[in-house]
Protein backbone atom coordinates (compact mmCIF):
# COMPACT_ATOMS: atom_id res chain seq x y z
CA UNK A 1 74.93 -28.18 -18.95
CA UNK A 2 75.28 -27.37 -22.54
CA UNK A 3 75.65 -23.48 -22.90
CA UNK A 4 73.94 -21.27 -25.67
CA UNK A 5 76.39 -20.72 -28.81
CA UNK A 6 75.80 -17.01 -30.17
CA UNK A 7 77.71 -17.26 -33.27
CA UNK A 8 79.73 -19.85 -34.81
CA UNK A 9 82.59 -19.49 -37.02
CA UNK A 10 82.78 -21.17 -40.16
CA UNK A 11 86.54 -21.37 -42.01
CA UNK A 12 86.56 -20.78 -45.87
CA UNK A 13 88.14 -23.60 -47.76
CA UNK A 14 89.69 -21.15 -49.89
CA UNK A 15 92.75 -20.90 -47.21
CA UNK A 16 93.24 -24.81 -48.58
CA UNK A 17 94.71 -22.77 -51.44
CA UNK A 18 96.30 -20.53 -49.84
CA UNK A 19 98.49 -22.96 -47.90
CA UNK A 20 99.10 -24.82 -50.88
CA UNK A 21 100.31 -21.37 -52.26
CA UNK A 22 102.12 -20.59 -49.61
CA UNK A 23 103.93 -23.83 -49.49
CA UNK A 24 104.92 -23.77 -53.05
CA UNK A 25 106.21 -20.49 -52.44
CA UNK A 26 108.35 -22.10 -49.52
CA UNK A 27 109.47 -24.55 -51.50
CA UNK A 28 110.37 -22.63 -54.30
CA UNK A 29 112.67 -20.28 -52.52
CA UNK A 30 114.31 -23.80 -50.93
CA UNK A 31 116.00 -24.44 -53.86
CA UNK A 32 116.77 -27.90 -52.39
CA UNK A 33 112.93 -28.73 -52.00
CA UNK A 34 112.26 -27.63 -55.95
CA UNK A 35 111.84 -31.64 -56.77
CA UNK A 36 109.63 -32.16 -53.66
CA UNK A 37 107.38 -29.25 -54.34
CA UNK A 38 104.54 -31.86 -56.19
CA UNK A 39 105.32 -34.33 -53.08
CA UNK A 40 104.75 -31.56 -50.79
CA UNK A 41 101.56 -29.85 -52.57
CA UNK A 42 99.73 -33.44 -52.64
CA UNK A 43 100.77 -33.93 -48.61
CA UNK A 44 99.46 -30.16 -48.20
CA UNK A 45 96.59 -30.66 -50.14
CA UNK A 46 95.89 -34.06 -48.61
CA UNK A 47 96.26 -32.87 -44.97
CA UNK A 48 94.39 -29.05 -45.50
CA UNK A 49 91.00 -31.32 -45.10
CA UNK A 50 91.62 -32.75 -42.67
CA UNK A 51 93.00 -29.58 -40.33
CA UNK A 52 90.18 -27.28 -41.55
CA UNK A 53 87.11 -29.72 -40.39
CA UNK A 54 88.97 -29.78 -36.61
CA UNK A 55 89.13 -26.19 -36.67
CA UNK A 56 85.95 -24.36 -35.20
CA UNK A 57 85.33 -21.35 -33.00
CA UNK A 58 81.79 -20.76 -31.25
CA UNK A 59 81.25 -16.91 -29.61
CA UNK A 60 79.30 -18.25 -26.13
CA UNK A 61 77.43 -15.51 -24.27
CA UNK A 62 80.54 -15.74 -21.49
CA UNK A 63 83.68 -16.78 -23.42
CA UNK A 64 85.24 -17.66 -27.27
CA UNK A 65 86.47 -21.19 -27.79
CA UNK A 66 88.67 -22.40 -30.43
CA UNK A 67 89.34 -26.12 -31.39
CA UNK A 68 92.04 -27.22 -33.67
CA UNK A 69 94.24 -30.06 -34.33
CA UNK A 70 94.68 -33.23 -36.02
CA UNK A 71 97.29 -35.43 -34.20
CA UNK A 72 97.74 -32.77 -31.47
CA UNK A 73 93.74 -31.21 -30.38
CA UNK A 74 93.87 -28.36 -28.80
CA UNK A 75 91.13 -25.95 -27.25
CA UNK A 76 90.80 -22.82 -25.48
CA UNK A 77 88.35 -21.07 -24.34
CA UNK A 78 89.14 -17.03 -23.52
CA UNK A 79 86.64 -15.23 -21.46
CA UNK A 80 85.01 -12.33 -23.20
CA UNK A 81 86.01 -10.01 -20.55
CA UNK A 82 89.87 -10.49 -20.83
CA UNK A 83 90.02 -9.79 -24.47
CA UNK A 84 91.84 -6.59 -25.15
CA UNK A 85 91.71 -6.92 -29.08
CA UNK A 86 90.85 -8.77 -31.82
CA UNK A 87 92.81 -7.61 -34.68
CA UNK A 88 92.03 -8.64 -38.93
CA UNK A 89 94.81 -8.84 -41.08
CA UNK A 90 95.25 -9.66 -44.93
CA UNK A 91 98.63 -9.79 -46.02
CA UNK A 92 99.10 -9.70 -50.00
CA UNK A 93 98.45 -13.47 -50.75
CA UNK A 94 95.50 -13.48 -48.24
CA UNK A 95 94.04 -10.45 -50.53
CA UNK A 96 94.60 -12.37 -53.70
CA UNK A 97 92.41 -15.30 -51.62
CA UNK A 98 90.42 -13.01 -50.27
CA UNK A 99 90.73 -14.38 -46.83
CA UNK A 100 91.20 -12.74 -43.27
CA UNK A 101 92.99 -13.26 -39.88
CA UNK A 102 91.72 -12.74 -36.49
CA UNK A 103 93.52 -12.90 -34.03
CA UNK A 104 92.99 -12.31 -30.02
CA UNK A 105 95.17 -10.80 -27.58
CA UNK A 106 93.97 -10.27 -23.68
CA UNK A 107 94.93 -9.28 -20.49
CA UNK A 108 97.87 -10.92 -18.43
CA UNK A 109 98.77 -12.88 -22.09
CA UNK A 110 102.39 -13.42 -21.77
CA UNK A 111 104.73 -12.81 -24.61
CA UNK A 112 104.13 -10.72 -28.21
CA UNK A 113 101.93 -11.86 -30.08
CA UNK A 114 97.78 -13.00 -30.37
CA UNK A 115 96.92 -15.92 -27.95
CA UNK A 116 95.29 -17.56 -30.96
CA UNK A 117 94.79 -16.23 -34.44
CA UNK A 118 92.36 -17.49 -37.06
CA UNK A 119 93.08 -17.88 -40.54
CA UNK A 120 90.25 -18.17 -43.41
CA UNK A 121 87.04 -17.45 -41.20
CA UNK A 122 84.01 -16.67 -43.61
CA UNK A 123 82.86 -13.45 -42.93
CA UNK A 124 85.51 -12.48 -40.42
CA UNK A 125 84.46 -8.81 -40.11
CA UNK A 126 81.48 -9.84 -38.99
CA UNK A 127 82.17 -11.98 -36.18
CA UNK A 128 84.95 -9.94 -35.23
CA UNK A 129 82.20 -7.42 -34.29
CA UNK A 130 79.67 -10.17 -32.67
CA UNK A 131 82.28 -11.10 -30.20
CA UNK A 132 83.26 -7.08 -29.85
CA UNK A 133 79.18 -6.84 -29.15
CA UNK A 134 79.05 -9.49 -26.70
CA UNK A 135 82.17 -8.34 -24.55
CA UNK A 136 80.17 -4.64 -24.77
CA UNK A 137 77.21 -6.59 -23.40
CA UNK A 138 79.08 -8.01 -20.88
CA UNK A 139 80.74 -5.07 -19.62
CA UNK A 140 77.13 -3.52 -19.13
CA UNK A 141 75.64 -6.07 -17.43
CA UNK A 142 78.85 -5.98 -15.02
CA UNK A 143 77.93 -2.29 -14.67
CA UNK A 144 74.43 -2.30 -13.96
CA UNK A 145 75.69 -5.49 -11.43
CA UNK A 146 78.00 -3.44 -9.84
CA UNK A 147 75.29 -0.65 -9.24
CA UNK A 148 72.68 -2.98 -7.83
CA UNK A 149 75.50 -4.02 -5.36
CA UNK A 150 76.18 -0.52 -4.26
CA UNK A 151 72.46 0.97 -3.88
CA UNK A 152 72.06 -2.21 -2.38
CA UNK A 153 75.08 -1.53 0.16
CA UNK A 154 73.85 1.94 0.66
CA UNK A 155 70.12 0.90 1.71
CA UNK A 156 72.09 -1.46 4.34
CA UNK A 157 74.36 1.10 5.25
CA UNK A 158 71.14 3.54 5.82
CA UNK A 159 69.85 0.63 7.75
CA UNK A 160 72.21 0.31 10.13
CA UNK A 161 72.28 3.76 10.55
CA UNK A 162 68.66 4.27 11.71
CA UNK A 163 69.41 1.15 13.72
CA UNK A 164 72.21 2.32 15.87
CA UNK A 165 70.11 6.37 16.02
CA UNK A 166 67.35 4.18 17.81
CA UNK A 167 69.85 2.55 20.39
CA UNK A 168 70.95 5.70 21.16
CA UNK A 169 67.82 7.01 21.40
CA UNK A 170 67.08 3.83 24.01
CA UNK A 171 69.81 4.77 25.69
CA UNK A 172 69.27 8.02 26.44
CA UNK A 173 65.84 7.30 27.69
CA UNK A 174 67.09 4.45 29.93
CA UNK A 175 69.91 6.93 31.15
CA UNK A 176 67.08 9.79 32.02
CA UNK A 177 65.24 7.14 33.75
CA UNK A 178 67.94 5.72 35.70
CA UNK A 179 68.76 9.24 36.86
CA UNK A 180 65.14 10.33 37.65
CA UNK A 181 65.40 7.37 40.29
């Protein structure tokens, strides 16, 4: 059963740039890897392809799920309704990039830290506020589910109310019969 995707999340391929960046910056402060830092850039640059087509993220109307990997895949899915936040940060190389990070923490999550972050996802902001939307949608519907259940558990309860005052009502009758005899 394929399920309806509400938003999908497309990665910039400016954070190629950044890693590369971010790896020469590495590299430079290793003062051992100062040689390597062309062999490293071309292996960075080589390999950034490759890991940003794997990565994807689709908002579905019931939970988020993120794909990455190259050698190692990995996906999860989070339901909507165990997210507790989705933070967006930019350190300062990210600003010079202009790129974002999301990244998801929820209930019962183990440890410090997000559950899975996103670096580099075009227009962040504004998915970060479609899946905020859909978990608000969510939580209504749960509501309005939750008070169908009870008016419907307080027309039973009514029910069974009148039910049992008409026993009694038999009852008595039978009893004022039995005694007239």
């Amino acid at each position: 059963m394929a399920e309806i995707i509400l938003k999908s999340a497309s990665f910039d391929f400016k954070v190629k740039q950044y890693w590369m960046v971010t790896a020469s910056l590495i590299s430079f402060l290793a003062l051992v890897t100062i040689p390597l830092i062309p062999l490293i850039l071309f292996i960075v640059w080589l390999a950034a392809e490759r890991i940003l087509a794997a990565m994807s993220a689709e908002l579905l109307p019931q939970k988020l799920v993120v794909k990455r990997g190259v050698l190692f895949k990995e996906e999860k899915s989070i339901p909507l309704e165990k997210i507790t936040d989705v933070g967006l940060s930019q350190g300062p190389l990210m600003r010079l990039f202009g790129l974002y990070r999301l990244s998801f923490e929820t209930a019962g999550q183990s440890g410090h830290g997000a559950l899975v972050s996103l670096l580099g996802v075009v227009n962040a902001s504004e998915f970060r506020e479609a899946i905020l939307e859909q978990k608000d949608v969510l939580a209504n519907q749960g509501k309005t589910s939750q008070q169908s259940t009870e008016q419907s558990e307080k027309e039973l309860l009514r029910a069974l109310t009148y039910s049992v005052k008409n026993i009694e009502q038999m009852l008595l009758v039978l009893l004022d019969e039995k005694q007239q005899k």
